[in-house]
Protein backbone atom coordinates (compact mmCIF):
# COMPACT_ATOMS: atom_id res chain seq x y z
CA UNK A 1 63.92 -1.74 -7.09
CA UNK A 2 62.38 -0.10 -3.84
CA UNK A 3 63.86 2.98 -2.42
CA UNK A 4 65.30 3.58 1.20
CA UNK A 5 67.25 2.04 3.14
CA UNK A 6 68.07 -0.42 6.72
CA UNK A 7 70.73 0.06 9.70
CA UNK A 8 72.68 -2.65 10.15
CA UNK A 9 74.92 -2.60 12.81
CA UNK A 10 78.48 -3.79 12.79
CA UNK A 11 78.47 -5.55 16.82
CA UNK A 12 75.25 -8.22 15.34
CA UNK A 13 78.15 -10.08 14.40
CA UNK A 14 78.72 -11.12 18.12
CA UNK A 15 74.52 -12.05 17.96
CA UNK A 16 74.24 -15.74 18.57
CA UNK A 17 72.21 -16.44 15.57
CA UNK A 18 74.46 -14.63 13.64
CA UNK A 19 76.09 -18.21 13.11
CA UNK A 20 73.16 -19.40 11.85
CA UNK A 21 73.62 -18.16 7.99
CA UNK A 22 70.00 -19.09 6.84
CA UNK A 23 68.25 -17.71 10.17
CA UNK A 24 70.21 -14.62 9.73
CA UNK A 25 69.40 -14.58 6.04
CA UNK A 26 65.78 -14.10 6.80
CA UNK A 27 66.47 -11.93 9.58
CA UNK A 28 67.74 -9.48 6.86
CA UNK A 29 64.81 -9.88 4.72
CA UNK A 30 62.09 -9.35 7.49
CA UNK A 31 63.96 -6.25 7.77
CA UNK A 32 63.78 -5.00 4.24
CA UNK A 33 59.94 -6.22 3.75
CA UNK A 34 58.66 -4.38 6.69
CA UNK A 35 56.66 -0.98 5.85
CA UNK A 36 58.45 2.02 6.61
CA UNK A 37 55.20 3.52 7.31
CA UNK A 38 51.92 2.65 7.64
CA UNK A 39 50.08 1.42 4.54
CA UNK A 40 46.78 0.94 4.20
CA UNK A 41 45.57 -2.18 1.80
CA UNK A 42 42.79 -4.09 0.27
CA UNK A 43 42.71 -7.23 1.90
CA UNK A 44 39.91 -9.65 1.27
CA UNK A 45 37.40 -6.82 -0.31
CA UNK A 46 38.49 -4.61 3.22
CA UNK A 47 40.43 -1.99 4.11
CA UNK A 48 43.46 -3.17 5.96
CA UNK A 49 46.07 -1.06 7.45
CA UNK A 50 49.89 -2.54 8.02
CA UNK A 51 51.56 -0.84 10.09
CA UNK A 52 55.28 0.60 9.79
CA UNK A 53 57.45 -2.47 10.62
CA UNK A 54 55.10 -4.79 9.55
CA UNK A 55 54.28 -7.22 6.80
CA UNK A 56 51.74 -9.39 5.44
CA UNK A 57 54.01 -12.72 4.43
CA UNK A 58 53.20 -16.00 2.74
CA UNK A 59 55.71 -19.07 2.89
CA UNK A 60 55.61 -19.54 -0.75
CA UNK A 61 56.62 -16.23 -1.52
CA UNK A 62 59.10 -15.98 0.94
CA UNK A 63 60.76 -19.13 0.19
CA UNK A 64 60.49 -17.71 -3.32
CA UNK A 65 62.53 -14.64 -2.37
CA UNK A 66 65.10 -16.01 -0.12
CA UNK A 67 65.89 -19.32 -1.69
CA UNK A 68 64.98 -20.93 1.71
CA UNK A 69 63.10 -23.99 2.03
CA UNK A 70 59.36 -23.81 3.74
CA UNK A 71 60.88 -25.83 6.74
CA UNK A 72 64.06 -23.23 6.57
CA UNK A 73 61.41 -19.99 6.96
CA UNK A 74 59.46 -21.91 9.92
CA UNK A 75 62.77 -22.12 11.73
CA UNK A 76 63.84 -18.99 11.36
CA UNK A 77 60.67 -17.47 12.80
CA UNK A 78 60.41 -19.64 15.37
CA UNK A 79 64.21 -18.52 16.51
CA UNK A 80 63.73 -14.96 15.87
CA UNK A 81 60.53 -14.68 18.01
CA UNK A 82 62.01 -16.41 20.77
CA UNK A 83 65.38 -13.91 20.04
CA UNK A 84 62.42 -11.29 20.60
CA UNK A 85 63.53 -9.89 17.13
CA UNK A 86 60.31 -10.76 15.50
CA UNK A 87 56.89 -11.50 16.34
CA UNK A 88 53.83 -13.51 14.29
CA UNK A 89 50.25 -12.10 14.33
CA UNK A 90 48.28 -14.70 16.44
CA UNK A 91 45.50 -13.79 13.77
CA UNK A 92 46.11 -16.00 10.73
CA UNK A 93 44.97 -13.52 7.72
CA UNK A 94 44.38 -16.66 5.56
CA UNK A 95 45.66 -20.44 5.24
CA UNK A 96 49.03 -19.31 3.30
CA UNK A 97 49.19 -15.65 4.44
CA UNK A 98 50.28 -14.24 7.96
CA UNK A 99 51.42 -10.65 9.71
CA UNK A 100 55.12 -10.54 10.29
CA UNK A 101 56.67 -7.38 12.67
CA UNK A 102 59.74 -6.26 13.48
CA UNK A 103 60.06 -5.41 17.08
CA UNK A 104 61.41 -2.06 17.99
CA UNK A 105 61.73 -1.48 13.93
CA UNK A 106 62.87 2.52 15.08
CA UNK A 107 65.71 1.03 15.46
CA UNK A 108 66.75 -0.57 12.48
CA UNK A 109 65.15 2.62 10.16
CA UNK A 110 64.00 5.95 11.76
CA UNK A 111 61.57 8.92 9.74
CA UNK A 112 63.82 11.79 10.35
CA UNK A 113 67.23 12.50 11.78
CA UNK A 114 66.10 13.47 14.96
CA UNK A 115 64.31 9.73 15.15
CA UNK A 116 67.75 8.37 14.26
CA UNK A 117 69.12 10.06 17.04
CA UNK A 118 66.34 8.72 19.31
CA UNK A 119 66.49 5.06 18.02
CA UNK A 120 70.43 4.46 18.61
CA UNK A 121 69.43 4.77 22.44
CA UNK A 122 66.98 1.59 22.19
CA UNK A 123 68.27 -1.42 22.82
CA UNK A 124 67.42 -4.65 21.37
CA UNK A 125 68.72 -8.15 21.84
CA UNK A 126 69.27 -8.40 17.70
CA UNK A 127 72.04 -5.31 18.53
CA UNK A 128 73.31 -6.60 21.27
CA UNK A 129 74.60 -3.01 22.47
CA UNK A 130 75.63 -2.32 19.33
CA UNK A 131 73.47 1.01 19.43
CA UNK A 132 76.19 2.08 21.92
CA UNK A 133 78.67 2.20 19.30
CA UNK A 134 79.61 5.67 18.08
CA UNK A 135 77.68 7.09 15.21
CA UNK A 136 81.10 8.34 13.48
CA UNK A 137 82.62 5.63 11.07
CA UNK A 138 85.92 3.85 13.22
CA UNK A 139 87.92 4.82 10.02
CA UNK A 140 87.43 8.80 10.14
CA UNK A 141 88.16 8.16 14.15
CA UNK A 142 91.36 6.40 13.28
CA UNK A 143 92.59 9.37 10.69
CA UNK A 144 91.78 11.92 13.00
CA UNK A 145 94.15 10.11 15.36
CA UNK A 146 97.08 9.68 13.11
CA UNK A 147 96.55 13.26 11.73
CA UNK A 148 97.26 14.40 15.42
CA UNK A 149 100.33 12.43 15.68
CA UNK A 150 101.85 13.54 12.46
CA UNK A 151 101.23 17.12 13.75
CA UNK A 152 104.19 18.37 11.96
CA UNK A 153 104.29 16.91 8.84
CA UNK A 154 107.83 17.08 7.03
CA UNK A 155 108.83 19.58 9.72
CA UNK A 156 108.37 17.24 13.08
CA UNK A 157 112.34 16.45 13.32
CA UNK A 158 113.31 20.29 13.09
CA UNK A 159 110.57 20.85 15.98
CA UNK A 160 111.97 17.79 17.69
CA UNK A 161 115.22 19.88 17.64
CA UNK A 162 113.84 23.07 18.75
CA UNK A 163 112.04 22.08 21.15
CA UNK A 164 115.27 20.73 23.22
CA UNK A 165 116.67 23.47 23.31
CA UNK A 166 113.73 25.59 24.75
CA UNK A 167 114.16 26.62 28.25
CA UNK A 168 111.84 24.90 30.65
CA UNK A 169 109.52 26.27 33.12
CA UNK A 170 110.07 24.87 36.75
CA UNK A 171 112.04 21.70 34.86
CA UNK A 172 109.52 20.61 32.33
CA UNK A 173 108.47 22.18 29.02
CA UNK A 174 104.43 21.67 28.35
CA UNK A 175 102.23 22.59 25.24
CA UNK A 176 103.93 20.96 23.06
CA UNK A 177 101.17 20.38 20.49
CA UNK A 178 100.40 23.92 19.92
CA UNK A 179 103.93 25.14 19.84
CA UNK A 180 104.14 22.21 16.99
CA UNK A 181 101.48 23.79 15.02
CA UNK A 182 102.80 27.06 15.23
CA UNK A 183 106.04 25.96 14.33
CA UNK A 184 104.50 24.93 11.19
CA UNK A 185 103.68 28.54 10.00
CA UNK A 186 107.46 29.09 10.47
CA UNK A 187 109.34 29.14 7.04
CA UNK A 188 112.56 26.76 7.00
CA UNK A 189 114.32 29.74 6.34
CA UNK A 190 114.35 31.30 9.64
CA UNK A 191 114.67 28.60 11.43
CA UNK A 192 118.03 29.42 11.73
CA UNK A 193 117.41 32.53 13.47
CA UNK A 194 114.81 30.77 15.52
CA UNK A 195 117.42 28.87 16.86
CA UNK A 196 119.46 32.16 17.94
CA UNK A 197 116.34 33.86 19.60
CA UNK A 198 115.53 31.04 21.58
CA UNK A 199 119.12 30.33 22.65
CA UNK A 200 119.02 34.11 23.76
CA UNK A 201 115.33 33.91 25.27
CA UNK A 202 117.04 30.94 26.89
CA UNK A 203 119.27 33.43 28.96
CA UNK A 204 117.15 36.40 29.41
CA UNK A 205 113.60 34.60 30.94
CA UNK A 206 115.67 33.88 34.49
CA UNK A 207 113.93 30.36 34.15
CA UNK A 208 110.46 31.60 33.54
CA UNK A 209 109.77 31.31 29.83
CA UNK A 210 106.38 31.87 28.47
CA UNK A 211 104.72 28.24 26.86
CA UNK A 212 106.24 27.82 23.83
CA UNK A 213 103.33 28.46 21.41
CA UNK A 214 103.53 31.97 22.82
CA UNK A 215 106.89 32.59 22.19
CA UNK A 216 106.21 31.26 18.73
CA UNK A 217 103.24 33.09 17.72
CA UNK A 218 102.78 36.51 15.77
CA UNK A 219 106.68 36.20 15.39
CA UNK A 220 107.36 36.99 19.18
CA UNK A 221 110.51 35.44 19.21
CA UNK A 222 111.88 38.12 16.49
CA UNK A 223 112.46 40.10 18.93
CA UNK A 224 115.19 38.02 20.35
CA UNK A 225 117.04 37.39 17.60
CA UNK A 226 120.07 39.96 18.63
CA UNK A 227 120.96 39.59 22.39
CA UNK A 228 118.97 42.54 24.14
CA UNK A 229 121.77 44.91 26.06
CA UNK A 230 121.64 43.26 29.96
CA UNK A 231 123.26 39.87 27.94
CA UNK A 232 125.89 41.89 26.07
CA UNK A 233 128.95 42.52 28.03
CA UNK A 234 129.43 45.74 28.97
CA UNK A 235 132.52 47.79 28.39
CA UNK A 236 135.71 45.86 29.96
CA UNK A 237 133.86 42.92 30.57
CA UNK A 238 134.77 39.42 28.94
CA UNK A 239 132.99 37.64 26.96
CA UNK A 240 132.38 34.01 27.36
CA UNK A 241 135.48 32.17 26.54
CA UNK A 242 137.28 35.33 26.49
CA UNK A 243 140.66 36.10 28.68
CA UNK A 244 141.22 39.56 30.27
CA UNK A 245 144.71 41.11 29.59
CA UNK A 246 146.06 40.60 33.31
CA UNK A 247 145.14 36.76 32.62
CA UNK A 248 146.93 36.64 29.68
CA UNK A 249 150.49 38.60 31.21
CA UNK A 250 149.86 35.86 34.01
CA UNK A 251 150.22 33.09 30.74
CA UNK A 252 152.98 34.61 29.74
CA UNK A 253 156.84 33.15 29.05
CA UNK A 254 159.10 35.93 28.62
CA UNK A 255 162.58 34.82 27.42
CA UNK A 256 165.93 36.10 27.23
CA UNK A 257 165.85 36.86 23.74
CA UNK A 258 163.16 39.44 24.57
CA UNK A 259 160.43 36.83 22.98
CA UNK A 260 157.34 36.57 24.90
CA UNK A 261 155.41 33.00 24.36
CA UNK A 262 151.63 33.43 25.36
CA UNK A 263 150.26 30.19 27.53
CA UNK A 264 147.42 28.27 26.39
């Protein structure tokens, strides 16, 4: 079995020969015959160098290798070369043997990374574009994608809840992504108090909160768990829902019995 390897590329489906199985067959094996390098031979008692993407080719054999008929293997060249995929050496080598190359083969196998890099940007009419298509597999593009929209895990309702109740900035909210992933460092059992410091944040930021991964991160919001002292009413002051004691005299039913009857 011979080492390396081929690029095939996933758009030479759309190729119009690609509906041609037995032209697209040999396609495949012109491209896993041809040298990867140069190679110098013996040919007819002389040195004979065939170059990288080329190969010296007999019918016989081929058809041997491929299962194709003789008539099959003419086709197929015939199509290729006119697809500009492949062209014969005008030079027959003998009566049964011939020189076969891959055109632009740097594109189908490269000698180093950096050649890889080079060959995606030539294009050939086998690819059909396809050496547009990003180098990353569509399947790690398509998990990185979901990961982002799962951003918090088992905790994205309880963010979904916090982040309600935050107070917005000039009537929106924004950063919502990184306030999610700080919200994941946050241990379920503060979120309770989470809840408090924001509701008091809420009323002490005069409608100019900081983003919310700010307020979330290296615990700032601690520091708003207890209402600071301008939100805590001050000596004789109500409290919210409370009634002064002038209000309450004001409720009052007094009745004859001396009973007093405090109104709702």
């Amino acid at each position: 079995m011979h080492r390396g390897y081929v690029k095939l590329y996933r758009k030479g489906i759309e190729h119009a020969l690609f509906k041609r199985p037995l032209v697209w067959h040999f396609w495949n094996y012109c491209l896993l015959r041809a040298n990867h390098v140069d190679k110098e031979i013996e040919f007819q008692g002389k040195p004979f160098v065939v170059k990288r993407g080329s190969f010296i080719m007999s019918l016989k054999n081929a058809s041997e290798d491929t299962g194709l008929s003789v008539q099959n293997i003419r086709s197929a060249i015939k199509s290729l070369c006119s697809f500009s995929m492949l062209e014969k050496s005008t030079q027959q080598l003998t009566k049964q043997a011939t020189l076969i190359s891959v055109i632009k083969y740097d594109a189908y196998q490269s000698l180093d990374e950096e050649g890889n890099k080079a060959s995606n940007k030539v294009p050939t009419k086998c690819q059909q574009s396809a050496n547009k298509a990003p180098t990353i597999n569509n399947n790690v593009k398509n998990y990185k994608n979901v990961k982002k929209k799962n951003i918090c895990g088992k905790n994205s309702e309880a963010f979904e809840r916090w982040w309600k109740i935050y107070p917005k900035r000039n009537g929106r909210r924004v950063g919502k992504k990184n306030a999610a992933l700080q919200f994941e460092k946050i241990p379920e059992s503060e979120w309770q108090e989470l809840k408090q410091a924001t509701e008091n944040y809420a009323k002490e930021c005069n409608g100019l909160p900081k983003d919310a991964e700010r307020f979330l991160k290296k615990d700032f919001w601690k520091d708003f768990i207890k209402p600071s002292e301008s939100t805590k009413p001050r000596n004789g002051e109500k409290k919210d829902g409370e009634r002064s004691l002038e209000e309450l005299k004001a409720a009052a039913t007094y009745h004859k019995d001396g009973s007093i009857t405090l109104g709702e």
